[in-house]
PDB file of N, CA and C in Angstrom:
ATOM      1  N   UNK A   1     -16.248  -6.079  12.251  1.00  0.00           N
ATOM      2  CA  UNK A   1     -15.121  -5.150  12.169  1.00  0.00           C
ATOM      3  C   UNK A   1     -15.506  -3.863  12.894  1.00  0.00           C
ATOM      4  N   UNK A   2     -14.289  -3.287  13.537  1.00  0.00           N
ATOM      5  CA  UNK A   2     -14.741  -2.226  14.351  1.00  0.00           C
ATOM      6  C   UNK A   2     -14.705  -0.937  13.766  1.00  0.00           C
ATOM      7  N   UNK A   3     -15.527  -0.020  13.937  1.00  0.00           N
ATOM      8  CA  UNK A   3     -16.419   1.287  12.912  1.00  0.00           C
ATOM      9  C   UNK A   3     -14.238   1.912  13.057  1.00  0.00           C
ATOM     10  N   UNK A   4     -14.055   2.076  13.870  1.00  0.00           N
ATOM     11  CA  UNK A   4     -12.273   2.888  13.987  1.00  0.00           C
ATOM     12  C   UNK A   4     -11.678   2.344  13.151  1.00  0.00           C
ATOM     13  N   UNK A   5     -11.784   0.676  12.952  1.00  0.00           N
ATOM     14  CA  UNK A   5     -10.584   0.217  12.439  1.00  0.00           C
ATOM     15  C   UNK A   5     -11.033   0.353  10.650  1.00  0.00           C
ATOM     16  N   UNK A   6     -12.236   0.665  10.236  1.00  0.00           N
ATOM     17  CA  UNK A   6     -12.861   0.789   9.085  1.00  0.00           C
ATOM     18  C   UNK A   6     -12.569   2.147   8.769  1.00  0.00           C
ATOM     19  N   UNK A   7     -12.330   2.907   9.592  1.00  0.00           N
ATOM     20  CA  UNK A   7     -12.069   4.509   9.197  1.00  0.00           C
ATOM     21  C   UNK A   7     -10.400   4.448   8.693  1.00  0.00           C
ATOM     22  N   UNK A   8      -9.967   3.789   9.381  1.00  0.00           N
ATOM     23  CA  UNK A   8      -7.999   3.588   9.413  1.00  0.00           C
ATOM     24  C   UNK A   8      -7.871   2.762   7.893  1.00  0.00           C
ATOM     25  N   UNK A   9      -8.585   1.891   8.086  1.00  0.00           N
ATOM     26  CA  UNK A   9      -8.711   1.651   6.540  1.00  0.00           C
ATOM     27  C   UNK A   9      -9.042   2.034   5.462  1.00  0.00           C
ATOM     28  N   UNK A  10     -10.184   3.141   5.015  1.00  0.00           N
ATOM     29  CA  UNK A  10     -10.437   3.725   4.327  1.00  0.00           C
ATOM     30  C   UNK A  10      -9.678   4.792   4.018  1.00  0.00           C
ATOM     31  N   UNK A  11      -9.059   5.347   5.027  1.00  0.00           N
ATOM     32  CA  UNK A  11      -7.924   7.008   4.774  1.00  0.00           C
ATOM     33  C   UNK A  11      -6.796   5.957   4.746  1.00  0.00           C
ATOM     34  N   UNK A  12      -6.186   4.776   5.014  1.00  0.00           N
ATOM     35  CA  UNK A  12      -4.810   4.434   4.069  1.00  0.00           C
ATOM     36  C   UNK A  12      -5.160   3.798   2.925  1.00  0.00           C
ATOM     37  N   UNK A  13      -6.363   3.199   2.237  1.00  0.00           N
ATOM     38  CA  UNK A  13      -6.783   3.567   0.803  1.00  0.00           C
ATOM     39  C   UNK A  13      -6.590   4.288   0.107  1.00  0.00           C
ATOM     40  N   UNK A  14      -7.093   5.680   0.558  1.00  0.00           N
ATOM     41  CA  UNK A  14      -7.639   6.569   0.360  1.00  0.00           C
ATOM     42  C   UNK A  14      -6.213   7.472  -0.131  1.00  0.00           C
ATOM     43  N   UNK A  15      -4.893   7.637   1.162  1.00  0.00           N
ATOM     44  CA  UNK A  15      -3.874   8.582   1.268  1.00  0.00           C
ATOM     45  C   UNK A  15      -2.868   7.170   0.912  1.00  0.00           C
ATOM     46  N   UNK A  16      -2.818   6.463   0.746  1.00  0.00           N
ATOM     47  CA  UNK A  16      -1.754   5.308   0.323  1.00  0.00           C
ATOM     48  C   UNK A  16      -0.370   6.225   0.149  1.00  0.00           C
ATOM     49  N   UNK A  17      -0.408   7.285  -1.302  1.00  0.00           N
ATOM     50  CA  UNK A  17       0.178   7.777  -1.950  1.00  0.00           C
ATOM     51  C   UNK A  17       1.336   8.480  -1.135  1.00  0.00           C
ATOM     52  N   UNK A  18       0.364   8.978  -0.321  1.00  0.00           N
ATOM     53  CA  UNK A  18       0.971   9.627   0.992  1.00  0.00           C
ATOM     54  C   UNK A  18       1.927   9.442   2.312  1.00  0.00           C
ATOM     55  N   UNK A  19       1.206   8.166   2.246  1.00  0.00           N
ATOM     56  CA  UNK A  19       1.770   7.704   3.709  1.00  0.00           C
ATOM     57  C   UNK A  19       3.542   7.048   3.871  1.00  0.00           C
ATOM     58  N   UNK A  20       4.140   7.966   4.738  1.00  0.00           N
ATOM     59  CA  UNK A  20       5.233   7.408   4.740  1.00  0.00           C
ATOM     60  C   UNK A  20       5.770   6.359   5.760  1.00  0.00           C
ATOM     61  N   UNK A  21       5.225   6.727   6.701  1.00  0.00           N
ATOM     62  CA  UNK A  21       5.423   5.893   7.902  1.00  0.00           C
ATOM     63  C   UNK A  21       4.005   5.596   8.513  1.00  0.00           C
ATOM     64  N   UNK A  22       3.828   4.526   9.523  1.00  0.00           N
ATOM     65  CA  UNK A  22       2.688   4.435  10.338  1.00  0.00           C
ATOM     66  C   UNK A  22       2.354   5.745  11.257  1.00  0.00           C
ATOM     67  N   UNK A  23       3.700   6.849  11.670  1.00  0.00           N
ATOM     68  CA  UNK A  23       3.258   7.597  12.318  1.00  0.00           C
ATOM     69  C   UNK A  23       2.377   8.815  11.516  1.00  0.00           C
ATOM     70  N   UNK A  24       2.325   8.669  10.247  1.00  0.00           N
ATOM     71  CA  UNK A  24       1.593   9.726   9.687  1.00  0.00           C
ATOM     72  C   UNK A  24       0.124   9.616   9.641  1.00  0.00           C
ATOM     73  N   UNK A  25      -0.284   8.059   9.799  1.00  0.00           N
ATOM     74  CA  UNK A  25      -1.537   7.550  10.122  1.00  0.00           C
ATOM     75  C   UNK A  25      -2.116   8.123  11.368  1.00  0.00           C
ATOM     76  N   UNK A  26      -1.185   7.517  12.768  1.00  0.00           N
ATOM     77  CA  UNK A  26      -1.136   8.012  13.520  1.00  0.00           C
ATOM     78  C   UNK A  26      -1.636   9.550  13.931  1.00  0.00           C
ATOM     79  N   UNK A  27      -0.659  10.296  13.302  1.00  0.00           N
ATOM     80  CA  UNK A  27      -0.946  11.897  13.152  1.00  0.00           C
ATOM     81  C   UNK A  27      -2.051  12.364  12.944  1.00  0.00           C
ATOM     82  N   UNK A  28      -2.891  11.723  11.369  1.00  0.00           N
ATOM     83  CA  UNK A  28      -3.980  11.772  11.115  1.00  0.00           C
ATOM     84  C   UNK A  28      -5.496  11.435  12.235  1.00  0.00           C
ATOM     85  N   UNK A  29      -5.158  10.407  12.881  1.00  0.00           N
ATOM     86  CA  UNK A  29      -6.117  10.049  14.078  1.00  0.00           C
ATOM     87  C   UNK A  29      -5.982  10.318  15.488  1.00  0.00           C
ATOM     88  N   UNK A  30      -4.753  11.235  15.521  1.00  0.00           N
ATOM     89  CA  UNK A  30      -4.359  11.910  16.489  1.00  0.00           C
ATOM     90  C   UNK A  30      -4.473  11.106  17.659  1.00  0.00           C
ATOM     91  N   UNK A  31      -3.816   9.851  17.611  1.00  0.00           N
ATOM     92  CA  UNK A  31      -3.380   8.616  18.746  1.00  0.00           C
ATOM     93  C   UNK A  31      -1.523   8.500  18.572  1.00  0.00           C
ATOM     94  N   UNK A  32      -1.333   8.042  19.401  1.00  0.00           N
ATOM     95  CA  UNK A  32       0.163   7.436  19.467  1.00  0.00           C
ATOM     96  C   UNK A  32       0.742   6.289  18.298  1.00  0.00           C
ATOM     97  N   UNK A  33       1.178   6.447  17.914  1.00  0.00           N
ATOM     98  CA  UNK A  33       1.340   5.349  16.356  1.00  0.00           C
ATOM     99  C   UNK A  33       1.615   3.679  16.979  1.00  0.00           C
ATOM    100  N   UNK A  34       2.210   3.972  18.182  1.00  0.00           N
ATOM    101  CA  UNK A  34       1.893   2.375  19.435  1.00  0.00           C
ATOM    102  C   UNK A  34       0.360   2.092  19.972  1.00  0.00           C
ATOM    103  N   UNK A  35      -0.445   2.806  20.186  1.00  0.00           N
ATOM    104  CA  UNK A  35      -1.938   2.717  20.142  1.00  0.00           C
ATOM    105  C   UNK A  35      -2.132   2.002  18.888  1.00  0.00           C
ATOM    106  N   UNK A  36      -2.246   2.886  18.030  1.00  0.00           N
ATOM    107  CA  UNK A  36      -2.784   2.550  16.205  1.00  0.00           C
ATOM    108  C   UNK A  36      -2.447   1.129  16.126  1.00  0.00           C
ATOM    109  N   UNK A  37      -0.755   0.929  16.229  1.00  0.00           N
ATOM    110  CA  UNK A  37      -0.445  -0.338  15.887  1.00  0.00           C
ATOM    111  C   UNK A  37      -1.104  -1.529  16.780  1.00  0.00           C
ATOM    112  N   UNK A  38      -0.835  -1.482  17.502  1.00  0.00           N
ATOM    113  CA  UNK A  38      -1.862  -2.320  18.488  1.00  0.00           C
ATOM    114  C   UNK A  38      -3.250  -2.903  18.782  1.00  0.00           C
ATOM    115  N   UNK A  39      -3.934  -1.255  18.278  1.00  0.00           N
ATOM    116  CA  UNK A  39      -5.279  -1.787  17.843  1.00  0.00           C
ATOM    117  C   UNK A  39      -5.687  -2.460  16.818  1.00  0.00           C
ATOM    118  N   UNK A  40      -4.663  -1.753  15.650  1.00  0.00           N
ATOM    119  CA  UNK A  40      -5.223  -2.325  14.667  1.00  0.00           C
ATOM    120  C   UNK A  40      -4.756  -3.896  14.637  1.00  0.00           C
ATOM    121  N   UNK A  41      -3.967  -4.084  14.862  1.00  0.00           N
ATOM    122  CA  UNK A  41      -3.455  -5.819  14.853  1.00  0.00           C
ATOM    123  C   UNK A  41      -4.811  -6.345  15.752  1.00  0.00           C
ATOM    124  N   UNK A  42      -4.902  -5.850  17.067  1.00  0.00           N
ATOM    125  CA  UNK A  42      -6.007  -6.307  17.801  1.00  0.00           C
ATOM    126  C   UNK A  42      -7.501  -7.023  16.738  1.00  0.00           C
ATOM    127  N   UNK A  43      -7.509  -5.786  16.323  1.00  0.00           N
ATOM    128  CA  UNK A  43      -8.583  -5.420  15.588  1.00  0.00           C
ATOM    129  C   UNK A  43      -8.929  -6.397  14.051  1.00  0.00           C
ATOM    130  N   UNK A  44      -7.568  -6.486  13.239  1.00  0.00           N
ATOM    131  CA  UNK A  44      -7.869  -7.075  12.004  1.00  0.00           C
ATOM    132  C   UNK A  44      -6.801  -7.924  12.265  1.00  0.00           C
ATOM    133  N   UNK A  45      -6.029  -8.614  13.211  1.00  0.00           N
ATOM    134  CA  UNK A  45      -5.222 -10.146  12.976  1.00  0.00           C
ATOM    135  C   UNK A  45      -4.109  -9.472  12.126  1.00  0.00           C
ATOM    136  N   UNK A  46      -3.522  -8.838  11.797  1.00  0.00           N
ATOM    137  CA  UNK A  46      -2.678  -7.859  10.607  1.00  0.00           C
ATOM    138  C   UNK A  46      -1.863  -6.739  11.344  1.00  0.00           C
ATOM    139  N   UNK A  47      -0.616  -6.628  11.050  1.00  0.00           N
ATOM    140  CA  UNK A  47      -0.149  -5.407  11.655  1.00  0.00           C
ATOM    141  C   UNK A  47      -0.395  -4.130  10.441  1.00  0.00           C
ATOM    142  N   UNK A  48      -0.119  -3.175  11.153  1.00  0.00           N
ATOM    143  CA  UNK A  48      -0.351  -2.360  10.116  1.00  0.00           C
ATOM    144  C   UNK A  48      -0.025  -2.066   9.239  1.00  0.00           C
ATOM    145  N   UNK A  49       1.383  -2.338   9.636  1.00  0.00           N
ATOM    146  CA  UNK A  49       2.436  -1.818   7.939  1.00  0.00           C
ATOM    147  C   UNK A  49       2.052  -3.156   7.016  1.00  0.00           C
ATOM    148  N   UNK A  50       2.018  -4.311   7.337  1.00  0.00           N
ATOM    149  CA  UNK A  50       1.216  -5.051   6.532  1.00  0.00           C
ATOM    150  C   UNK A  50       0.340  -4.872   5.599  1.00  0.00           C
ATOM    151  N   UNK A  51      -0.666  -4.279   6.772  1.00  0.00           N
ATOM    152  CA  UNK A  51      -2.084  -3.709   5.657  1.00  0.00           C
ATOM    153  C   UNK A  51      -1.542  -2.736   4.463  1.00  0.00           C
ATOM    154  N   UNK A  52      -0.789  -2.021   5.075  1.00  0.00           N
ATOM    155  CA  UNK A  52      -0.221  -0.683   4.381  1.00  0.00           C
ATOM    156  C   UNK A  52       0.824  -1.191   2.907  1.00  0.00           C
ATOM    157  N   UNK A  53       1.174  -2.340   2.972  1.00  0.00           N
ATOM    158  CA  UNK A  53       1.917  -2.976   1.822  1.00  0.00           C
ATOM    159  C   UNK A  53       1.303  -3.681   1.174  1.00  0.00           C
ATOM    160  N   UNK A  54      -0.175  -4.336   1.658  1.00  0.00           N
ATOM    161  CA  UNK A  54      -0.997  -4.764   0.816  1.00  0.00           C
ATOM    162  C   UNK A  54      -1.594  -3.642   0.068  1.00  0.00           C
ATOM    163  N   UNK A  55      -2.165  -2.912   0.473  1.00  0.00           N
ATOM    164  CA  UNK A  55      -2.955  -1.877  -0.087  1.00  0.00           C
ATOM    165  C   UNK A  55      -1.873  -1.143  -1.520  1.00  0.00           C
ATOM    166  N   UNK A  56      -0.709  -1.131  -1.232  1.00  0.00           N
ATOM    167  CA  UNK A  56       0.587  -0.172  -1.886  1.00  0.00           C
ATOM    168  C   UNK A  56       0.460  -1.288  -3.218  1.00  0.00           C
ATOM    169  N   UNK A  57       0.960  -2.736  -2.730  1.00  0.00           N
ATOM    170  CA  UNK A  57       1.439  -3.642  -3.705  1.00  0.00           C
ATOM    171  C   UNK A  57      -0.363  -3.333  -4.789  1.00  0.00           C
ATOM    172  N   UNK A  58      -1.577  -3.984  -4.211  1.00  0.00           N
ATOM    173  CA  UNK A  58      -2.837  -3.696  -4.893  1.00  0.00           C
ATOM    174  C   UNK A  58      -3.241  -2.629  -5.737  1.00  0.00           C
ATOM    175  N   UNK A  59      -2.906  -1.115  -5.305  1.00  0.00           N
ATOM    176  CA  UNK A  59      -2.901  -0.259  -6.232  1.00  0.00           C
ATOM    177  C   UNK A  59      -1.414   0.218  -7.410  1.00  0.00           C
ATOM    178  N   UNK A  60      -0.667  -0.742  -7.450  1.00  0.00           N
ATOM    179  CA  UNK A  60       0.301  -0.750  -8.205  1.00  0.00           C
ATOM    180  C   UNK A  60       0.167  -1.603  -8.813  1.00  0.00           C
ATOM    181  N   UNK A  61      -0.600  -2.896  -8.549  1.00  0.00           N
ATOM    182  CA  UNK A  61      -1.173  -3.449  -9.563  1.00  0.00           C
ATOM    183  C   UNK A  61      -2.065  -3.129 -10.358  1.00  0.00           C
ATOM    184  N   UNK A  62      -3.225  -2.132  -9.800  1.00  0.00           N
ATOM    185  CA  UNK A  62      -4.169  -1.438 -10.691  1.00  0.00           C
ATOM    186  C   UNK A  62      -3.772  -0.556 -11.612  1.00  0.00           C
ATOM    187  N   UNK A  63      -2.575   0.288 -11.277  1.00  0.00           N
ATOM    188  CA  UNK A  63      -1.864   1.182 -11.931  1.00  0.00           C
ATOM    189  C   UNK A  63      -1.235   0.613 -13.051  1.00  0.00           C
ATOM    190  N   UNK A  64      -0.880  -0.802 -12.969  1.00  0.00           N
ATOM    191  CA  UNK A  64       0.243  -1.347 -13.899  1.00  0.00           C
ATOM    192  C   UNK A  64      -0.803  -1.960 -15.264  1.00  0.00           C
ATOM    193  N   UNK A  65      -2.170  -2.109 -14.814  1.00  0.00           N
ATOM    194  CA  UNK A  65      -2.937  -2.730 -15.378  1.00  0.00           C
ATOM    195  C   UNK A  65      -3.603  -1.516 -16.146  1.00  0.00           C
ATOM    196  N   UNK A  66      -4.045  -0.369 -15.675  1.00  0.00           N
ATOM    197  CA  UNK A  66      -4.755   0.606 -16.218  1.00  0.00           C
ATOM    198  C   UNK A  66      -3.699   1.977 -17.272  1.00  0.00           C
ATOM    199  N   UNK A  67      -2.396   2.187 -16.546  1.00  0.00           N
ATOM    200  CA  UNK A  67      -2.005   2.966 -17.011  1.00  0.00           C
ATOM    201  C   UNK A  67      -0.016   2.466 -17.998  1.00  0.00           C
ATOM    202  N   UNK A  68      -0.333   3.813 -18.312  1.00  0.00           N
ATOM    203  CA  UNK A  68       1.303   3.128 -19.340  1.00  0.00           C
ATOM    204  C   UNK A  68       2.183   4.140 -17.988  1.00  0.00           C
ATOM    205  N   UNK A  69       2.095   3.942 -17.165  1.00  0.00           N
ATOM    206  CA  UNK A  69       3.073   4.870 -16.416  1.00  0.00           C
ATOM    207  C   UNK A  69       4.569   3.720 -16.110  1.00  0.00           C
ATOM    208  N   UNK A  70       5.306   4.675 -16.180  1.00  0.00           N
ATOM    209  CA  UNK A  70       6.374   3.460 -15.966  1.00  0.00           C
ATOM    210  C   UNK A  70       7.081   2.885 -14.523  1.00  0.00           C
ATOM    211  N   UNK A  71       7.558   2.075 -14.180  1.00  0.00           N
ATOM    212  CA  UNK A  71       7.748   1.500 -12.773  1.00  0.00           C
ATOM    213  C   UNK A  71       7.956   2.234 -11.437  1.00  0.00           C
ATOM    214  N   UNK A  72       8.867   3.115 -12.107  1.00  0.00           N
ATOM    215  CA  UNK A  72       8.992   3.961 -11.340  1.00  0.00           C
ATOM    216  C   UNK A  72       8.355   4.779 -10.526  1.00  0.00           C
ATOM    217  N   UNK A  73       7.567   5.395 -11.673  1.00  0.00           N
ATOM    218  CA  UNK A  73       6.238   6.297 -11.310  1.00  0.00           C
ATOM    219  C   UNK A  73       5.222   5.780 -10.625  1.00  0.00           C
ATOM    220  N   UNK A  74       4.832   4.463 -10.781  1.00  0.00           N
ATOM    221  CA  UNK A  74       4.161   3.675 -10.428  1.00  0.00           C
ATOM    222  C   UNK A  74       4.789   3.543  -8.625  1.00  0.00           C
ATOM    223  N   UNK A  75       5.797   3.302  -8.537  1.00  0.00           N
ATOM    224  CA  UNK A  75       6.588   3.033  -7.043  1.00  0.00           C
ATOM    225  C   UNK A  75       6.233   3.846  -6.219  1.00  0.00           C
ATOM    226  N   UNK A  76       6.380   5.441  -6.775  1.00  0.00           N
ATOM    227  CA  UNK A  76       6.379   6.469  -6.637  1.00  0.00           C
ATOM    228  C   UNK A  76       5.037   6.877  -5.722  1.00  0.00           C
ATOM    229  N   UNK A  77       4.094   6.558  -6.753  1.00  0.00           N
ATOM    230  CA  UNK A  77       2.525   6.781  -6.665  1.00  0.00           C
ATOM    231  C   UNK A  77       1.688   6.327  -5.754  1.00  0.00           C
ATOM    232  N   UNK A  78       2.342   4.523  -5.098  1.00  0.00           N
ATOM    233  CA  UNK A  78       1.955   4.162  -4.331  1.00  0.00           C
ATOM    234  C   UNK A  78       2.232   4.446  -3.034  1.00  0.00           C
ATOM    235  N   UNK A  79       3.326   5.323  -2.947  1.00  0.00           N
ATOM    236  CA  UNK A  79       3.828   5.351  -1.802  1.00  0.00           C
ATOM    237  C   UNK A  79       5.500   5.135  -1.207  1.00  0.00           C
ATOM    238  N   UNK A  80       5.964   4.312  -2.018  1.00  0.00           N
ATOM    239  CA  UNK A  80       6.722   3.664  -1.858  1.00  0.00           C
ATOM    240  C   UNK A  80       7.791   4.848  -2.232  1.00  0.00           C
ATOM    241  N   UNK A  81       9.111   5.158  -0.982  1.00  0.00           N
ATOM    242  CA  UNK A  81      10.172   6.208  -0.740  1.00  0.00           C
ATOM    243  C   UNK A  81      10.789   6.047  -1.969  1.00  0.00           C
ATOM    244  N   UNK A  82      11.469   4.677  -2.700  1.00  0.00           N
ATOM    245  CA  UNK A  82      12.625   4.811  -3.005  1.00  0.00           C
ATOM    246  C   UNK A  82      11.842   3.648  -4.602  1.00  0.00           C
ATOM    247  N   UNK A  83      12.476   3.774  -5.529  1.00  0.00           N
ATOM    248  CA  UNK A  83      11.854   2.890  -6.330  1.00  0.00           C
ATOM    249  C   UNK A  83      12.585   1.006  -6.454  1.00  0.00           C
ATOM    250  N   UNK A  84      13.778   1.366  -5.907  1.00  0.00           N
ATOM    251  CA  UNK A  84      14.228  -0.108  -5.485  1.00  0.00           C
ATOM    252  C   UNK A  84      13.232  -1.013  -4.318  1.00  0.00           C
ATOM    253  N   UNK A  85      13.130   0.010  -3.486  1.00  0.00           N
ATOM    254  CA  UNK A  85      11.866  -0.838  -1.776  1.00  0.00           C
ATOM    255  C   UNK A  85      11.147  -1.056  -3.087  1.00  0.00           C
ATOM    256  N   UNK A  86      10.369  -0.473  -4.143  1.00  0.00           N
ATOM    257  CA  UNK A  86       9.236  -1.150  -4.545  1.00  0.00           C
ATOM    258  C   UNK A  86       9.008  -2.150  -5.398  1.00  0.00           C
ATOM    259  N   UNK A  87      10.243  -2.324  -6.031  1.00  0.00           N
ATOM    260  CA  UNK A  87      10.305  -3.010  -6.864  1.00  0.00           C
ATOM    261  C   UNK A  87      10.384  -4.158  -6.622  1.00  0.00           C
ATOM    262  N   UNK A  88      11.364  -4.294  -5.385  1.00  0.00           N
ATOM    263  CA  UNK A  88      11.591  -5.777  -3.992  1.00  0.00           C
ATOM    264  C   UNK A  88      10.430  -6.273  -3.802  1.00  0.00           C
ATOM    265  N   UNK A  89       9.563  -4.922  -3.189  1.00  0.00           N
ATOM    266  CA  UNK A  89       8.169  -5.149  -2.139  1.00  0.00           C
ATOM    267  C   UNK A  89       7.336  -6.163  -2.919  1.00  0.00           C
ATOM    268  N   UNK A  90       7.364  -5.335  -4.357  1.00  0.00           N
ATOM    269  CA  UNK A  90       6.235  -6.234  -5.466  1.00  0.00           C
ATOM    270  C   UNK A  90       6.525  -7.142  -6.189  1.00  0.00           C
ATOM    271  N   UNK A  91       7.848  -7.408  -5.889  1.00  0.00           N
ATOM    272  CA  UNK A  91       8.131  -9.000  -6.429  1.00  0.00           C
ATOM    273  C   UNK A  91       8.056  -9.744  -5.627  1.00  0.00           C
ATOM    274  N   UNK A  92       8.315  -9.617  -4.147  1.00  0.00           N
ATOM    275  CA  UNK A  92       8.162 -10.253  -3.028  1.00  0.00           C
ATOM    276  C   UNK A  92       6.684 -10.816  -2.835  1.00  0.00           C
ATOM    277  N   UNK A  93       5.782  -9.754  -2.530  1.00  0.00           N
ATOM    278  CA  UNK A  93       4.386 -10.045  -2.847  1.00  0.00           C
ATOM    279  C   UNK A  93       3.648 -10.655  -4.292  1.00  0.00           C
ATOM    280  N   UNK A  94       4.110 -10.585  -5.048  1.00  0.00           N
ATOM    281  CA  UNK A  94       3.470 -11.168  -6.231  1.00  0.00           C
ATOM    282  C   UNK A  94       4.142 -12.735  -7.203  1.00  0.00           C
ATOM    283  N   UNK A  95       5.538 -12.412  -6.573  1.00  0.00           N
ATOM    284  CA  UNK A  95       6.500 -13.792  -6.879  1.00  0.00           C
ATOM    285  C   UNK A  95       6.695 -12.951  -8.419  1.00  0.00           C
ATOM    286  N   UNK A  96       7.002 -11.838  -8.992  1.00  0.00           N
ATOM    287  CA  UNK A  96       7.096 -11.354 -10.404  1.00  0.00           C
ATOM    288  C   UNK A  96       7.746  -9.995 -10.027  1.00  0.00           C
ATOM    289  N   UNK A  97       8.230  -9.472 -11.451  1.00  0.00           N
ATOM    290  CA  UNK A  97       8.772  -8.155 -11.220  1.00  0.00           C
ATOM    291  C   UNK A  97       7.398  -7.702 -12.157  1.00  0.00           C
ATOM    292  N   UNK A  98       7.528  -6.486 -12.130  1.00  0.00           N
ATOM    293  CA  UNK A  98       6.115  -5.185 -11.849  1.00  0.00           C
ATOM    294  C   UNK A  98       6.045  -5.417 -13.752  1.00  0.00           C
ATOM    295  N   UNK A  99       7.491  -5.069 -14.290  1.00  0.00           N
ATOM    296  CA  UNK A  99       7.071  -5.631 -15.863  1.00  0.00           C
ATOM    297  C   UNK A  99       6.525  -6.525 -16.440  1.00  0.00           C
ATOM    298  N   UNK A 100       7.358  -8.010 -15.478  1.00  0.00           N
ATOM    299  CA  UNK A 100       6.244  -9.068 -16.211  1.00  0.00           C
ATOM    300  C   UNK A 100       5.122  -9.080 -15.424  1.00  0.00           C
ATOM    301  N   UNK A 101       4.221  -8.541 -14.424  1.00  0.00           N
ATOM    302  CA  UNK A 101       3.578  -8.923 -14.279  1.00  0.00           C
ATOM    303  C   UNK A 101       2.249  -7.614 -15.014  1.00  0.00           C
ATOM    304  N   UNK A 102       2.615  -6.577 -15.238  1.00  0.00           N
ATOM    305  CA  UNK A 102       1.961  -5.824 -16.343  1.00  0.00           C
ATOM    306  C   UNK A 102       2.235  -6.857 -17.882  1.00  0.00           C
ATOM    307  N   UNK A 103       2.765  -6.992 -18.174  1.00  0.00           N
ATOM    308  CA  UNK A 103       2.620  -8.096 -19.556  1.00  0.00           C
ATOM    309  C   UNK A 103       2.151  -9.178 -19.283  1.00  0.00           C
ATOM    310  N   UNK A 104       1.433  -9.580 -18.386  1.00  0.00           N
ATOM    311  CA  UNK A 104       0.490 -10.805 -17.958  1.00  0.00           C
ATOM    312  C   UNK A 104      -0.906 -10.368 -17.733  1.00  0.00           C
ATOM    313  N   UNK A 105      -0.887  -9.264 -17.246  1.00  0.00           N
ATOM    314  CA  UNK A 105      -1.911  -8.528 -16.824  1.00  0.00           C
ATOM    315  C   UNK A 105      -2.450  -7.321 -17.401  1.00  0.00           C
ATOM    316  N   UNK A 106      -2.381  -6.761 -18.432  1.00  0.00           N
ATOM    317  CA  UNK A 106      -2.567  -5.588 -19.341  1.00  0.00           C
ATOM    318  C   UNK A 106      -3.934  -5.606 -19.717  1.00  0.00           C
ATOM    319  N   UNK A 107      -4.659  -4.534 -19.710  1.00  0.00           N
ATOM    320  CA  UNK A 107      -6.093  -5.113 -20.406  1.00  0.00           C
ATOM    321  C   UNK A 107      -5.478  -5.058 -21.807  1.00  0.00           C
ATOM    322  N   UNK A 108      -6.085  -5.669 -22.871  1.00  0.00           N
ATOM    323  CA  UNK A 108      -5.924  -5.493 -24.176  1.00  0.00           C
ATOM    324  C   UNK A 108      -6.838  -4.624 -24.677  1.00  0.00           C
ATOM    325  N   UNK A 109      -6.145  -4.010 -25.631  1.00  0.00           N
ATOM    326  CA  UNK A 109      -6.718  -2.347 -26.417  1.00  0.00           C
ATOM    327  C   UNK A 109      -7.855  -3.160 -27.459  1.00  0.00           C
TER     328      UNK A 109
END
C-alpha cells in the first residue's frame, strides 16, 4: 500500500465526522478531488466515496454497539448530511435497520 494512500486513509478515519464531500478530502491534501479520486481507486481497487461509506457505516456500528445515542445522532456523528441517507446507507450495507442491528449487537451490561 502506498505511504499517500495510508495518509488519505487515516485522516478519513480520523475526520469521518467531518467529511462532507470527497472535495473536502481533497482540500485537506491540497490536490484536485479528480487526482484524489483516481489515485485512490488506482491505489486501493475502491473508489473513494466507497471507502468513505465503509468507514461511516463501521463507526456507526461501533457507536450503535458502545453508546445509547439514538439513530439519529448516530447518522449525524458519522457524517452522514441528512438522517434518512443514513439510515438507507446502513441498511443497505448491513441488510438491517441501525435498531435491529444494535439489538443484535449490544454488548450486554
Amino acid at each position: 500500500m502506498d505511504a499517500e494512500t495510508e495518509k488519505i486513509r487515516r485522516y478519513v478515519r480520523s475526520h469521518v465526522g467531518h467529511i462532507r464531500t470527497i472535495q473536502d478530502v481533497a482540500h485537506h491534501f491540497e490536490v484536485s478531488s479528480e487526482t484524489l479520486r483516481r489515485a485512490f481507486r488506482r491505489a486501493e481497487g475502491v473508489s473513494l466515496s466507497r471507502f468513505i461509506t465503509q468507514v461511516r457505516v463501521e463507526k456507526a456500528k461501533a457507536l450503535l454497539r458502545e453508546t445509547d445515542l439514538l439513530c439519529f445522532e448516530i447518522c449525524y456523528a458519522v457524517g452522514f448530511t441528512r438522517e434518512d441517507t443514513g439510515a438507507k446507507v446502513f441498511k443497505r450495507e448491513t441488510g438491517c435497520t441501525m435498531q435491529a442491528w444494535r439489538a443484535r449487537n449490544s454488548q450486554p451490561e
